[in-house]
PDB file of N, CA and C in Angstrom:
ATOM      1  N   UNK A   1       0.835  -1.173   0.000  1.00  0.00           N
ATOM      2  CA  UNK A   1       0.000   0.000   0.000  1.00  0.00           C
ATOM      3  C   UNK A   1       0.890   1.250   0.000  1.00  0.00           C
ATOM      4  N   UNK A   2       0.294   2.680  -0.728  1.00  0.00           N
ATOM      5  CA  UNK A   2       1.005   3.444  -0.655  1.00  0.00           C
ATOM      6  C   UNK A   2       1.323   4.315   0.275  1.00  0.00           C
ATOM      7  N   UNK A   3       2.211   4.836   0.538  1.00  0.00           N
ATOM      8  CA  UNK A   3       2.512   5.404   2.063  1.00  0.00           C
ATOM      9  C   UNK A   3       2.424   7.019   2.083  1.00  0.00           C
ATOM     10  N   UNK A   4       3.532   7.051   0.772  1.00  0.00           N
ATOM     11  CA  UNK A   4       3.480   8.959   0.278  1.00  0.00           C
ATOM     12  C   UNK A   4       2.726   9.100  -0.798  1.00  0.00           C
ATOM     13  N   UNK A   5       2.564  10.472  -0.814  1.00  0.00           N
ATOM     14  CA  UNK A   5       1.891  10.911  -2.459  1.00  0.00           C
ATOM     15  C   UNK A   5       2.983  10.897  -3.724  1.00  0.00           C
ATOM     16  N   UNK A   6       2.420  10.691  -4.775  1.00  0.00           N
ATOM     17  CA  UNK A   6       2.987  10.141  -5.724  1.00  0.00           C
ATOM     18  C   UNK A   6       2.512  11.273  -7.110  1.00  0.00           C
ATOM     19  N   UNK A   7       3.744  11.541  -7.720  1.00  0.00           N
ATOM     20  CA  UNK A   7       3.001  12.616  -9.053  1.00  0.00           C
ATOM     21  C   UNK A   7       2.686  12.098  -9.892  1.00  0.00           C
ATOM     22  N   UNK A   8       1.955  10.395  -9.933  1.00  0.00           N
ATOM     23  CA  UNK A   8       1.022  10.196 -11.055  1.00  0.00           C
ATOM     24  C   UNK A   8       0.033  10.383 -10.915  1.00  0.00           C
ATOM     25  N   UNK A   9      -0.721  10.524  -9.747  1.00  0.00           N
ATOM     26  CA  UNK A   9      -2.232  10.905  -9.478  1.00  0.00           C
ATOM     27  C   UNK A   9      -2.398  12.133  -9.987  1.00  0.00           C
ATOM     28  N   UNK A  10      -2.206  13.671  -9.192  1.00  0.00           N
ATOM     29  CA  UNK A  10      -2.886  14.856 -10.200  1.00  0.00           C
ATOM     30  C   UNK A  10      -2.066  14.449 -11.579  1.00  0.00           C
ATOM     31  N   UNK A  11      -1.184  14.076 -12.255  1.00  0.00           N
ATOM     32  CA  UNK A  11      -0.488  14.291 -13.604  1.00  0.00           C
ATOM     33  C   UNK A  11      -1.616  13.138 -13.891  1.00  0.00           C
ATOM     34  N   UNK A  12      -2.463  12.304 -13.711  1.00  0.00           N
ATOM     35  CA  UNK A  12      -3.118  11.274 -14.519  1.00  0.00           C
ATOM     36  C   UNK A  12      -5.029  12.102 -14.485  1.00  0.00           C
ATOM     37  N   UNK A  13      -5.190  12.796 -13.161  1.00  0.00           N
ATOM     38  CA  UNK A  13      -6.111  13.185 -13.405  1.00  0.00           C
ATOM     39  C   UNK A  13      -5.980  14.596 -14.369  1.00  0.00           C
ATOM     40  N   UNK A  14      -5.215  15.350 -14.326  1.00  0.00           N
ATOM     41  CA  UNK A  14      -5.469  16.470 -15.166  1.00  0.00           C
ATOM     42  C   UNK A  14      -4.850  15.689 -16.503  1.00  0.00           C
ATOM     43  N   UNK A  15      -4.614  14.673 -16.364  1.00  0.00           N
ATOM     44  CA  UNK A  15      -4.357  14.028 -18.486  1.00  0.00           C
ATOM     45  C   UNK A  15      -6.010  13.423 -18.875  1.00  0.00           C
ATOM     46  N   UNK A  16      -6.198  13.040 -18.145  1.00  0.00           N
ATOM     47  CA  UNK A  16      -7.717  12.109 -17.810  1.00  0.00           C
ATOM     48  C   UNK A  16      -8.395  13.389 -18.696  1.00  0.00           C
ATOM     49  N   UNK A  17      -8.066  14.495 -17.472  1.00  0.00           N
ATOM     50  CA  UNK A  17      -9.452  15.494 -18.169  1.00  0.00           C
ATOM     51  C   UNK A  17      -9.402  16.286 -19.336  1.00  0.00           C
ATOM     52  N   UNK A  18      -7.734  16.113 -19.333  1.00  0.00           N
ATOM     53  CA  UNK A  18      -7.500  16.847 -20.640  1.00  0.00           C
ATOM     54  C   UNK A  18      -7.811  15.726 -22.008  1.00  0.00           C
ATOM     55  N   UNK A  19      -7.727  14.872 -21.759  1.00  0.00           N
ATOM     56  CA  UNK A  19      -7.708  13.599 -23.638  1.00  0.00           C
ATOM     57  C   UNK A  19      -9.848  13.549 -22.938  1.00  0.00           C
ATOM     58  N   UNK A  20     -10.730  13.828 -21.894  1.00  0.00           N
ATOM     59  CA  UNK A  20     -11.923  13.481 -22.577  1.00  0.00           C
ATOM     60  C   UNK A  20     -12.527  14.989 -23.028  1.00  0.00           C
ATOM     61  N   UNK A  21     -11.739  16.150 -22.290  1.00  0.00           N
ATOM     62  CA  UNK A  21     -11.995  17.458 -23.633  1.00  0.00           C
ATOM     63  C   UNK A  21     -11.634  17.299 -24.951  1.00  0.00           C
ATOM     64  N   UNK A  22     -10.626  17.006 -25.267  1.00  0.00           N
ATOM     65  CA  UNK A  22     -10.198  16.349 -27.059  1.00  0.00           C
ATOM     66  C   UNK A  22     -10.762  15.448 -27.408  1.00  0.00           C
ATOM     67  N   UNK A  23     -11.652  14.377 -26.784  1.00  0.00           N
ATOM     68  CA  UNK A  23     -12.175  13.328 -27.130  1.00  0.00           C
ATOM     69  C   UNK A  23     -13.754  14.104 -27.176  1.00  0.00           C
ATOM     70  N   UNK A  24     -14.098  14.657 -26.434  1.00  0.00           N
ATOM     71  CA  UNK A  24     -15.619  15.152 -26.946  1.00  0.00           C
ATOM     72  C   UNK A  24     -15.279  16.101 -27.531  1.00  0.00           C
ATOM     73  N   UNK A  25     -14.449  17.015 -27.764  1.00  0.00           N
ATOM     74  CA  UNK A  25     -14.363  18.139 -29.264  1.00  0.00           C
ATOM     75  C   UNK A  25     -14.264  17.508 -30.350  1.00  0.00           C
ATOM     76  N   UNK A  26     -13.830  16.604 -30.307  1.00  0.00           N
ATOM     77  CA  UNK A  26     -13.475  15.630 -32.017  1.00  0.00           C
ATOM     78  C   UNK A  26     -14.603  14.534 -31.943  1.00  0.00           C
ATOM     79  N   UNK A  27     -15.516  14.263 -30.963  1.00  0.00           N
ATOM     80  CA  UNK A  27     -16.701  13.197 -31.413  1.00  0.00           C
ATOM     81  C   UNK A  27     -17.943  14.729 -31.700  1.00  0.00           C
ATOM     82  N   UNK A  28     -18.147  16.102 -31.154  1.00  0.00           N
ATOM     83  CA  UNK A  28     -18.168  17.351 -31.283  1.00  0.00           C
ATOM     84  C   UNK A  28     -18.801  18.066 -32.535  1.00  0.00           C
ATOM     85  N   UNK A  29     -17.080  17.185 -33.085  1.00  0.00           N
ATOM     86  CA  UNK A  29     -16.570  18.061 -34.248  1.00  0.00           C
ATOM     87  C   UNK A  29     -17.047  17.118 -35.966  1.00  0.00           C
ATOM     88  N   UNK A  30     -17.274  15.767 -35.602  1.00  0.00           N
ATOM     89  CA  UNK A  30     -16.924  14.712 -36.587  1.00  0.00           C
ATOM     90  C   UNK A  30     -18.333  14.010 -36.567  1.00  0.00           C
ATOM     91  N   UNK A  31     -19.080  13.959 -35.566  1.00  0.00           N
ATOM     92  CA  UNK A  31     -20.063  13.294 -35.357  1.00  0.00           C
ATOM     93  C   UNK A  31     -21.223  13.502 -35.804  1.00  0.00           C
ATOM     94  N   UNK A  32     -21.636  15.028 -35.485  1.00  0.00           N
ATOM     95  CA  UNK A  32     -22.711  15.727 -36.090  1.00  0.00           C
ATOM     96  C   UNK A  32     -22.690  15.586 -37.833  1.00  0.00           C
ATOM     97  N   UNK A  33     -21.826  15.758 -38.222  1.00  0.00           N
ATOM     98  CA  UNK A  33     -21.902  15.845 -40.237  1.00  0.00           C
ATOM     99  C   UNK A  33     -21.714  14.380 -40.392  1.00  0.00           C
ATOM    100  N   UNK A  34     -21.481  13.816 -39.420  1.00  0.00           N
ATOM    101  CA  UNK A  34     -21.219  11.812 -39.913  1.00  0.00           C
ATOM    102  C   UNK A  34     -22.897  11.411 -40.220  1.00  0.00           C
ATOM    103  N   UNK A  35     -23.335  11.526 -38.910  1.00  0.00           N
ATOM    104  CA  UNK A  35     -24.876  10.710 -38.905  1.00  0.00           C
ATOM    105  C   UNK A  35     -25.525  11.487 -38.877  1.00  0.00           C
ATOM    106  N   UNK A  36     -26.019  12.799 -39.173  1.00  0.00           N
ATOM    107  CA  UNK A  36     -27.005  13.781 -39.182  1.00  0.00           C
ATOM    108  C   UNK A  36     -28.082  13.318 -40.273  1.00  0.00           C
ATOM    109  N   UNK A  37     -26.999  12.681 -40.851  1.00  0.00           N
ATOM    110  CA  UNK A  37     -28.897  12.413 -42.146  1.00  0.00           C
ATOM    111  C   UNK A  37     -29.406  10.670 -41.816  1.00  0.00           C
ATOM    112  N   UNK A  38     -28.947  10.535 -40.257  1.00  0.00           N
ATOM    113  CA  UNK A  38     -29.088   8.705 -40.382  1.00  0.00           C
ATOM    114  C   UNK A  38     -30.569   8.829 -39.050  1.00  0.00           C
ATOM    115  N   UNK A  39     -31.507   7.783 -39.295  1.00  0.00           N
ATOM    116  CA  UNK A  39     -32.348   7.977 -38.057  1.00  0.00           C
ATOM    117  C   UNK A  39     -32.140   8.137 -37.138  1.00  0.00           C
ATOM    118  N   UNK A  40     -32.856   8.847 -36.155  1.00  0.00           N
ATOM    119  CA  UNK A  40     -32.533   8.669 -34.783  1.00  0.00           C
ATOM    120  C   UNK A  40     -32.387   7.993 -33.834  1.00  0.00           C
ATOM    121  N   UNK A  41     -33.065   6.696 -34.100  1.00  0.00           N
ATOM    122  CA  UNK A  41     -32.766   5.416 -32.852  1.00  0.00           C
ATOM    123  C   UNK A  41     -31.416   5.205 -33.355  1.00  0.00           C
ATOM    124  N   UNK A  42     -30.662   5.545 -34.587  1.00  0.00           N
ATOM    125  CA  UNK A  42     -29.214   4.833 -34.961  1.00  0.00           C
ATOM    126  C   UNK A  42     -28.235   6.332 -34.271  1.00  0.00           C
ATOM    127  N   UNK A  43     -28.342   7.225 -34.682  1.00  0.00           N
ATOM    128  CA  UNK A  43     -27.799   8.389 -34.054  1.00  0.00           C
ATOM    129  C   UNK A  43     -27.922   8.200 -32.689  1.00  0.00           C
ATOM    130  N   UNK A  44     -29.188   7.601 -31.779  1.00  0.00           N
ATOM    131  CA  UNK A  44     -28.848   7.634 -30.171  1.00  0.00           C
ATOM    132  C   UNK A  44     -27.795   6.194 -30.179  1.00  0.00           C
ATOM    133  N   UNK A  45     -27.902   5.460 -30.597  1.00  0.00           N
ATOM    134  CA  UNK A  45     -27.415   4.239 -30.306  1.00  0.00           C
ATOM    135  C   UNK A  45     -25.155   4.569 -30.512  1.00  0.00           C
ATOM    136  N   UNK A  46     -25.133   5.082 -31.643  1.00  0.00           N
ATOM    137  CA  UNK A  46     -24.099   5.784 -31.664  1.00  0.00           C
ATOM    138  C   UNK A  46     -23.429   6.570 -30.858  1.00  0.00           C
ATOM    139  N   UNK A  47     -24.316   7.510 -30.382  1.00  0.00           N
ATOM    140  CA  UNK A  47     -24.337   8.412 -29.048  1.00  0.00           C
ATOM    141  C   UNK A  47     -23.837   7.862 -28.007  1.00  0.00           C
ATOM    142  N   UNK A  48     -25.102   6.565 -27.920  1.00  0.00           N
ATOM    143  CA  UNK A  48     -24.628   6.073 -26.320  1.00  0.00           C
ATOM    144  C   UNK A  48     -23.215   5.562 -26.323  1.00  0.00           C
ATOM    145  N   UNK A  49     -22.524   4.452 -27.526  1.00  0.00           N
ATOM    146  CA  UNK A  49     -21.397   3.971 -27.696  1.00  0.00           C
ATOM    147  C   UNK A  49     -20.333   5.024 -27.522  1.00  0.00           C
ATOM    148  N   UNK A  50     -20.394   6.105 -27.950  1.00  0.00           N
ATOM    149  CA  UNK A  50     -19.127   7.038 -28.263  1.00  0.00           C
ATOM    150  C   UNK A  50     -19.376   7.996 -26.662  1.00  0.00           C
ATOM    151  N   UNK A  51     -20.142   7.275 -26.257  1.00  0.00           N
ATOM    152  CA  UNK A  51     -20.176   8.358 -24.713  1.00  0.00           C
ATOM    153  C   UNK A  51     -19.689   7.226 -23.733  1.00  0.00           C
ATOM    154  N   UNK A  52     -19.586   5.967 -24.011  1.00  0.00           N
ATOM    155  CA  UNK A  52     -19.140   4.923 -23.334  1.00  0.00           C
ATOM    156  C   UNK A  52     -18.040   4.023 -23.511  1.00  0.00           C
ATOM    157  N   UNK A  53     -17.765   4.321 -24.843  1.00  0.00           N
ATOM    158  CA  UNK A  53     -16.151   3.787 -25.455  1.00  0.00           C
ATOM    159  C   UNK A  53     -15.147   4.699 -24.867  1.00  0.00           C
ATOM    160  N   UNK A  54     -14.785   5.749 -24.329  1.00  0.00           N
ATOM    161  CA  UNK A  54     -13.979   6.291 -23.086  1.00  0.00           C
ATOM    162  C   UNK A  54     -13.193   5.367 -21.869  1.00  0.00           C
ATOM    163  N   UNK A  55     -14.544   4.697 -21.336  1.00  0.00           N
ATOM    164  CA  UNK A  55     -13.801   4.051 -20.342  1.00  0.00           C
ATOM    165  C   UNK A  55     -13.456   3.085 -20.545  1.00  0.00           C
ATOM    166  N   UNK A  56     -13.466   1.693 -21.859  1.00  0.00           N
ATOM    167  CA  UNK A  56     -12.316   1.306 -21.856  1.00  0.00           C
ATOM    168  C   UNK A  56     -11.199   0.933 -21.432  1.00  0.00           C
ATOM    169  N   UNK A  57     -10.166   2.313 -21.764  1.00  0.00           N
ATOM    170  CA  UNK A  57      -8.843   2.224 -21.380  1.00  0.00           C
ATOM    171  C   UNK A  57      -9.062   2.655 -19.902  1.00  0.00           C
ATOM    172  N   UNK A  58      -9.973   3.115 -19.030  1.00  0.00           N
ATOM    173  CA  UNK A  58      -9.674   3.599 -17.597  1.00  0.00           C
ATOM    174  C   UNK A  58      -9.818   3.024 -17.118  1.00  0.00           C
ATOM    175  N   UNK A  59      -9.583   1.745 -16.633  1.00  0.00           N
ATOM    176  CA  UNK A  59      -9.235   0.702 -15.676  1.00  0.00           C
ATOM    177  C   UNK A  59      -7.664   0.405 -15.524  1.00  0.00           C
ATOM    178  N   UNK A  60      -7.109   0.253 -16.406  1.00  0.00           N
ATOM    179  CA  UNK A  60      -5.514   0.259 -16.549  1.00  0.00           C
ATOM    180  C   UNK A  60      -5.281   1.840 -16.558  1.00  0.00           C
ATOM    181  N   UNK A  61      -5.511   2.180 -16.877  1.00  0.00           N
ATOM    182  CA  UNK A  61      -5.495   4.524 -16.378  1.00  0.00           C
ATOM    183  C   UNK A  61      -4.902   4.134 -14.915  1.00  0.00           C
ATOM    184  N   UNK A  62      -6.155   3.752 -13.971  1.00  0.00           N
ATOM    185  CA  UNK A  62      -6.508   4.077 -12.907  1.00  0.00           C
ATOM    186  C   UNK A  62      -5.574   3.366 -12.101  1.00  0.00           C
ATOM    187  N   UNK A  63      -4.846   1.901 -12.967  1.00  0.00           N
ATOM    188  CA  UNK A  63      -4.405   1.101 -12.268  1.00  0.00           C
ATOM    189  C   UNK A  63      -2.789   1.567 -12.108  1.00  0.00           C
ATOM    190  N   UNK A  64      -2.488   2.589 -13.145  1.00  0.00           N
ATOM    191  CA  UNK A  64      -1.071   3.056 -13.613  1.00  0.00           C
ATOM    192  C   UNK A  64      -1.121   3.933 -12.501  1.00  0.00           C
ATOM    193  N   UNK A  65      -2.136   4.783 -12.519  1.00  0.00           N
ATOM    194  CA  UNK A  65      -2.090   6.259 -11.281  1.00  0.00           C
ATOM    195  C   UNK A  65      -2.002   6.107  -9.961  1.00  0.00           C
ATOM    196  N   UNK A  66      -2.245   4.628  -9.923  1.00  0.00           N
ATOM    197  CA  UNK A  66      -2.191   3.955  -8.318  1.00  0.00           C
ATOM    198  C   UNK A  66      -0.968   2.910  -7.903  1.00  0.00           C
ATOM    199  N   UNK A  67      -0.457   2.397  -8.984  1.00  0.00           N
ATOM    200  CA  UNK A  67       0.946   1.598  -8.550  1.00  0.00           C
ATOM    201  C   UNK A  67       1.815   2.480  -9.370  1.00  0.00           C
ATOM    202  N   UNK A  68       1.774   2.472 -10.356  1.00  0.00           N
ATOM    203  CA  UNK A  68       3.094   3.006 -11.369  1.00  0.00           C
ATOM    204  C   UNK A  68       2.701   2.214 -12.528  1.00  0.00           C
ATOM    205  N   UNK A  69       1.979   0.665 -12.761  1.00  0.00           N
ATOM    206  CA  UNK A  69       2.413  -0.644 -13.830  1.00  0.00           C
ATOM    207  C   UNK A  69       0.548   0.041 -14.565  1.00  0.00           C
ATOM    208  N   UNK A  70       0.900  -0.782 -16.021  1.00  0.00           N
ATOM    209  CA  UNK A  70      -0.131  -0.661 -16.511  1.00  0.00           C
ATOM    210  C   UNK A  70      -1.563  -2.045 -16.510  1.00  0.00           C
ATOM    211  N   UNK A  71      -0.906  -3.259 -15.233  1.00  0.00           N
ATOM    212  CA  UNK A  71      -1.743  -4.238 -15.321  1.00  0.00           C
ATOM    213  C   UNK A  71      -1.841  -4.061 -13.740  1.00  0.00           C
ATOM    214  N   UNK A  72      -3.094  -5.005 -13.344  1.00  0.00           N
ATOM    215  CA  UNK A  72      -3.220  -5.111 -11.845  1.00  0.00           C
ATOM    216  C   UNK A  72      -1.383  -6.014 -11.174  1.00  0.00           C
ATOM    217  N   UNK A  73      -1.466  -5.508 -10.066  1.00  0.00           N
ATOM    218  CA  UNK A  73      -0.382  -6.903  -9.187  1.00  0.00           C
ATOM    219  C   UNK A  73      -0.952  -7.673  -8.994  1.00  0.00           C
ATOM    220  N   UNK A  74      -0.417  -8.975  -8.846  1.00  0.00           N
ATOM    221  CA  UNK A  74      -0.642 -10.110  -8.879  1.00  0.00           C
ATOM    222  C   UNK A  74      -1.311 -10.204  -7.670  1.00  0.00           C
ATOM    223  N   UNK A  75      -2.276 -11.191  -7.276  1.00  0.00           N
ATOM    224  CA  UNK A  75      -2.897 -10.615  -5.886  1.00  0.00           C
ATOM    225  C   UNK A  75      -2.370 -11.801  -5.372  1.00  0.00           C
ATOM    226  N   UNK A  76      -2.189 -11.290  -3.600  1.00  0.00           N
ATOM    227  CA  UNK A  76      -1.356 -11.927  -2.617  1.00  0.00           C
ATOM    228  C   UNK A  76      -2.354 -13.080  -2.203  1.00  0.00           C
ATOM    229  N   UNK A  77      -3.165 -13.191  -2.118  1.00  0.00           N
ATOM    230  CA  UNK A  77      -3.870 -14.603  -1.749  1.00  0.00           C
ATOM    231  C   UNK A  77      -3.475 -15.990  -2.535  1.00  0.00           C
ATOM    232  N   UNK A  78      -2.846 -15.837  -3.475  1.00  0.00           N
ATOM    233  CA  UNK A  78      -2.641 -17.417  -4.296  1.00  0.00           C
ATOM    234  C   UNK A  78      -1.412 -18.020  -3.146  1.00  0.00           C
TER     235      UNK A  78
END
């Protein structure tokens, strides 16, 4: 467990918040002229995916900002 503070936490949360501002300016920017002429149950369905394909990668994010590694440690019970 960690004992001191560590500068991957704020450096992972202010990267965090900075790539999902670039990530909703460019879904923003690209999205609207993509499916604007496609129905709307397909435009929400799109919606919901591109508002939920984000987290993804934030489990290994979260796991880097808290040890240093990009996979879990091996857990001590085996």
């Amino acid at each position: 467990m960690r004992e001191e503070p560590t500068w991957r936490i704020p450096f992972g949360v202010i990267g965090l918040f900075i790539a999902l501002i670039v990530y909703g300016l460019i879904i923003a920017h690209f999205a609207p002229t993509t499916i604007s002429t496609w129905p709307g149950w397909v435009q929400t369905i799109v919606y919901l995916l591109l508002g939920v394909v984000w987290l993804l990668p934030l489990k290994r994010f979260l796991i880097w900002m808290e040890t240093g590694r990009w996979s879990a440690p091996p857990s001590e019970d085996r």
